[in-house]
C-alpha atoms as a PDB file:
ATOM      1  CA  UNK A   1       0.000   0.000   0.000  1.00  0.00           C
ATOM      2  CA  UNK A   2       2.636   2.435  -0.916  1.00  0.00           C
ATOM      3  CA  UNK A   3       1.035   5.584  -2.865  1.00  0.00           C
ATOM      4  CA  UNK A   4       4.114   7.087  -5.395  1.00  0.00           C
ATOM      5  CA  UNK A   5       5.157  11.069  -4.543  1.00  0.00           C
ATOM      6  CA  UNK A   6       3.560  13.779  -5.328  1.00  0.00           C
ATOM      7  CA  UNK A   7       5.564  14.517  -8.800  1.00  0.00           C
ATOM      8  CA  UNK A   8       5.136  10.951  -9.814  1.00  0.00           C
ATOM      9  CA  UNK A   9       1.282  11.066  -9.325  1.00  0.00           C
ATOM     10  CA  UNK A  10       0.986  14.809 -11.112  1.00  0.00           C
ATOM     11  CA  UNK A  11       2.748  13.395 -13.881  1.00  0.00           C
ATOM     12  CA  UNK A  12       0.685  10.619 -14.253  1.00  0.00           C
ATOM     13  CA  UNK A  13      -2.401  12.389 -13.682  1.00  0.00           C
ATOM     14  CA  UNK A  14      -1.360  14.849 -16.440  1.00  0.00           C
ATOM     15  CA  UNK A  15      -0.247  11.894 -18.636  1.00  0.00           C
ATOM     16  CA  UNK A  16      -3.920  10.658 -18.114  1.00  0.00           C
ATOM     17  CA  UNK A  17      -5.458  14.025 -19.382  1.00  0.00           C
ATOM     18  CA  UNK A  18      -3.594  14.600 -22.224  1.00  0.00           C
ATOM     19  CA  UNK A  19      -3.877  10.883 -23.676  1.00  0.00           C
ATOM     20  CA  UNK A  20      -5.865  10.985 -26.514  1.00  0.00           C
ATOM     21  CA  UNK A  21      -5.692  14.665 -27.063  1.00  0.00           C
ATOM     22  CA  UNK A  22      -3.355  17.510 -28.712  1.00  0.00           C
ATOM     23  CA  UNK A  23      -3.020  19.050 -24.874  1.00  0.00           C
ATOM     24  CA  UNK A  24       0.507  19.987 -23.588  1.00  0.00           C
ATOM     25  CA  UNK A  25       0.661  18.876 -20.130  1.00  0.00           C
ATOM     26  CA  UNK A  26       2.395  22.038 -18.685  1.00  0.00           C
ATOM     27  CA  UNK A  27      -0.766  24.068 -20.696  1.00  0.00           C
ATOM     28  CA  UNK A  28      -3.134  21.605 -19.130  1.00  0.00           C
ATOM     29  CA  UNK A  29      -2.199  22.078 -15.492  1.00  0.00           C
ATOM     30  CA  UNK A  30      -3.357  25.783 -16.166  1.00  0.00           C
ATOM     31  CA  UNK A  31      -6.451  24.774 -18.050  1.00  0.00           C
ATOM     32  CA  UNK A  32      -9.457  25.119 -15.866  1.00  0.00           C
ATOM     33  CA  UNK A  33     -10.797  21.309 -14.785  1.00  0.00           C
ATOM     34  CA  UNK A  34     -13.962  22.251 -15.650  1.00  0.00           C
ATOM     35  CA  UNK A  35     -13.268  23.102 -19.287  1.00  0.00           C
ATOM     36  CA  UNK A  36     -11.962  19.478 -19.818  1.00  0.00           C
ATOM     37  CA  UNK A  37     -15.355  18.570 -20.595  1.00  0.00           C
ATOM     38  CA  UNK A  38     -18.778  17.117 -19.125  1.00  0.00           C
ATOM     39  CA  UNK A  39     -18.539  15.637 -15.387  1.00  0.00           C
ATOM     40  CA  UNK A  40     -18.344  12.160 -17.346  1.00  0.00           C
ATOM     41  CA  UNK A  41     -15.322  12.872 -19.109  1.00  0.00           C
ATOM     42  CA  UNK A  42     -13.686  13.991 -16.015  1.00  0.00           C
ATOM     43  CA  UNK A  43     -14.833  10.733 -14.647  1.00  0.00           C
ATOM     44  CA  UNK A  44     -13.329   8.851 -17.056  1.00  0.00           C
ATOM     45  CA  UNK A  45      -9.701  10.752 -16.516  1.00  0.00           C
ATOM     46  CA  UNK A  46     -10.158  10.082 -13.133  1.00  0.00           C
ATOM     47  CA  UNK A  47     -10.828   6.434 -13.915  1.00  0.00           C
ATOM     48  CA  UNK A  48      -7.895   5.892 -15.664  1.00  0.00           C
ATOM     49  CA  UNK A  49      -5.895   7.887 -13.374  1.00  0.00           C
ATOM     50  CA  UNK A  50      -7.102   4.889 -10.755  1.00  0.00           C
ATOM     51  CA  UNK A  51      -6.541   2.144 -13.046  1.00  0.00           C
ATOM     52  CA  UNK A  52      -2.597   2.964 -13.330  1.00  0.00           C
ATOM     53  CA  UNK A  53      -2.452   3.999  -9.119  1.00  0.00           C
ATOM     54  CA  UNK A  54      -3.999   0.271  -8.874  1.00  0.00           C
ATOM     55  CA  UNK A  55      -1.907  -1.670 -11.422  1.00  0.00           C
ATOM     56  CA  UNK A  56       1.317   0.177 -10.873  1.00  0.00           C
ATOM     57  CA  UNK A  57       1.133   0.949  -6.870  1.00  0.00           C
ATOM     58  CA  UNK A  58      -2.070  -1.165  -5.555  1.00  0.00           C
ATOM     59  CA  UNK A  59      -4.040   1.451  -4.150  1.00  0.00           C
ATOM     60  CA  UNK A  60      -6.521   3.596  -5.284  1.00  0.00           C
ATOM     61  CA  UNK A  61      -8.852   6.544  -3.846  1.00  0.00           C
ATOM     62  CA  UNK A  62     -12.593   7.786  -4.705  1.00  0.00           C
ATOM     63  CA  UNK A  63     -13.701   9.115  -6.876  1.00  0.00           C
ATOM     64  CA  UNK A  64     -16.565  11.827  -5.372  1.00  0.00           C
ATOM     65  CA  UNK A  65     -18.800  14.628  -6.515  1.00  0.00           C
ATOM     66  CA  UNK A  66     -16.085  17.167  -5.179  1.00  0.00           C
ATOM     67  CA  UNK A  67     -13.046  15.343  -7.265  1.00  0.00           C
ATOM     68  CA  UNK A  68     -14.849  15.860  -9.832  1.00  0.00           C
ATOM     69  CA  UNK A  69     -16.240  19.052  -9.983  1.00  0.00           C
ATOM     70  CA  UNK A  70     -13.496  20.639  -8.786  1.00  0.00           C
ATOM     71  CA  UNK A  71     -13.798  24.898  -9.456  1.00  0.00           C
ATOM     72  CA  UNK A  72     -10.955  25.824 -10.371  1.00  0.00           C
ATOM     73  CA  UNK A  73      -7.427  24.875 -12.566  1.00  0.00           C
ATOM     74  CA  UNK A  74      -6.663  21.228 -13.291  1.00  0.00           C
ATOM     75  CA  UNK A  75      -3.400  22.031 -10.949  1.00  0.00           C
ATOM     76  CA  UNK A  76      -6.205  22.113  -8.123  1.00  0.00           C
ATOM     77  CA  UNK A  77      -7.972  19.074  -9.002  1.00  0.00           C
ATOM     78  CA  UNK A  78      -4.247  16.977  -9.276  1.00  0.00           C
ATOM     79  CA  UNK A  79      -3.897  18.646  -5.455  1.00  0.00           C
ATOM     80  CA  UNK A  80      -7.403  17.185  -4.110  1.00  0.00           C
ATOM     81  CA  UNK A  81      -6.894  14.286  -5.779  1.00  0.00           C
ATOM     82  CA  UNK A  82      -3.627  13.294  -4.238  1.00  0.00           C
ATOM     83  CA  UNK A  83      -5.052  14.472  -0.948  1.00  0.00           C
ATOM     84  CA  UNK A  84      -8.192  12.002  -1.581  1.00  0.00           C
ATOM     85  CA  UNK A  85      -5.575   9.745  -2.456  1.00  0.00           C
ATOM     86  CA  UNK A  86      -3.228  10.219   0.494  1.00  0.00           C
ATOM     87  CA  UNK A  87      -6.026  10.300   2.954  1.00  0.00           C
ATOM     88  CA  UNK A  88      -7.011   6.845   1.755  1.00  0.00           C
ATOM     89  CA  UNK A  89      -3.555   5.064   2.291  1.00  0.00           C
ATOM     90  CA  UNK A  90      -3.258   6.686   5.831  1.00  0.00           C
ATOM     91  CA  UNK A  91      -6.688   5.109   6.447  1.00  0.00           C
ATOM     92  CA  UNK A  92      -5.356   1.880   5.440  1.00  0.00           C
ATOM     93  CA  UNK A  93      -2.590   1.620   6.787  1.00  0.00           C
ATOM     94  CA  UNK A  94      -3.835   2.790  10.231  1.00  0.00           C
ATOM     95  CA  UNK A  95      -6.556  -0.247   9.638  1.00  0.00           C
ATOM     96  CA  UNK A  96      -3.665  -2.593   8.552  1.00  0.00           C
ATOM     97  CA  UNK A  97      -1.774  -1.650  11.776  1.00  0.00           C
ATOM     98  CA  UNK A  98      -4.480  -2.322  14.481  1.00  0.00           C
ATOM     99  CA  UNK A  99      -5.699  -5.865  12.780  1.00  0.00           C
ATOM    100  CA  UNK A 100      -2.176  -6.929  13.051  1.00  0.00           C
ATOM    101  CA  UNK A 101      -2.148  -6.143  16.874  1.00  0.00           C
ATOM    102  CA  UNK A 102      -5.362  -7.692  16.918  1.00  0.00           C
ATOM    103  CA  UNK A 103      -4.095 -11.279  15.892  1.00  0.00           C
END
């Protein structure tokens, strides 16, 4: 349950966007998240975003009403979305820890 840095996870997050598309990734950072299209297409970059955090680290985080309407710059939506994702692993590992002093 190790999440990757923060400058790993931007990148891939970026990587993610831009897939598919003609975007820079240093001019999407700046783009606003809401201009990269209806709430389903920022579902779906959020989706893939998971499915590499899941194949390449084994953990994942949730993806919410508030990820994904985030008001403001993409930069602000890679920023909750780490937290999300941070907040997760603590949670698990602070589970992991007490059911192993459990046993």
């Amino acid at each position: 349950m190790k999440r990757p840095e923060f400058n790993v996870f931007r990148e891939m997050f970026l990587d993610c966007l831009c897939r598919g598309t003609e975007l820079d990734p240093a001019a999407a950072a700046e783009k606003k998240w809401a201009d990269m299209g209806e709430q389903a297409d920022r579902r779906k970059i959020l989706e893939s975003v998971n499915k590499r955090l899941k194949k390449e680290y084994g953990v994942e985080f949730d993806i919410n009403h508030r990820l994904l309407s985030v008001d403001g710059p993409v930069e602000s939506a890679i920023i909750q979305t780490f937290h999300e994702l941070s907040t997760i692993n603590i949670m698990e590992r602070i589970n992991a820890k007490i059911k192993a002093r459990m046993n």
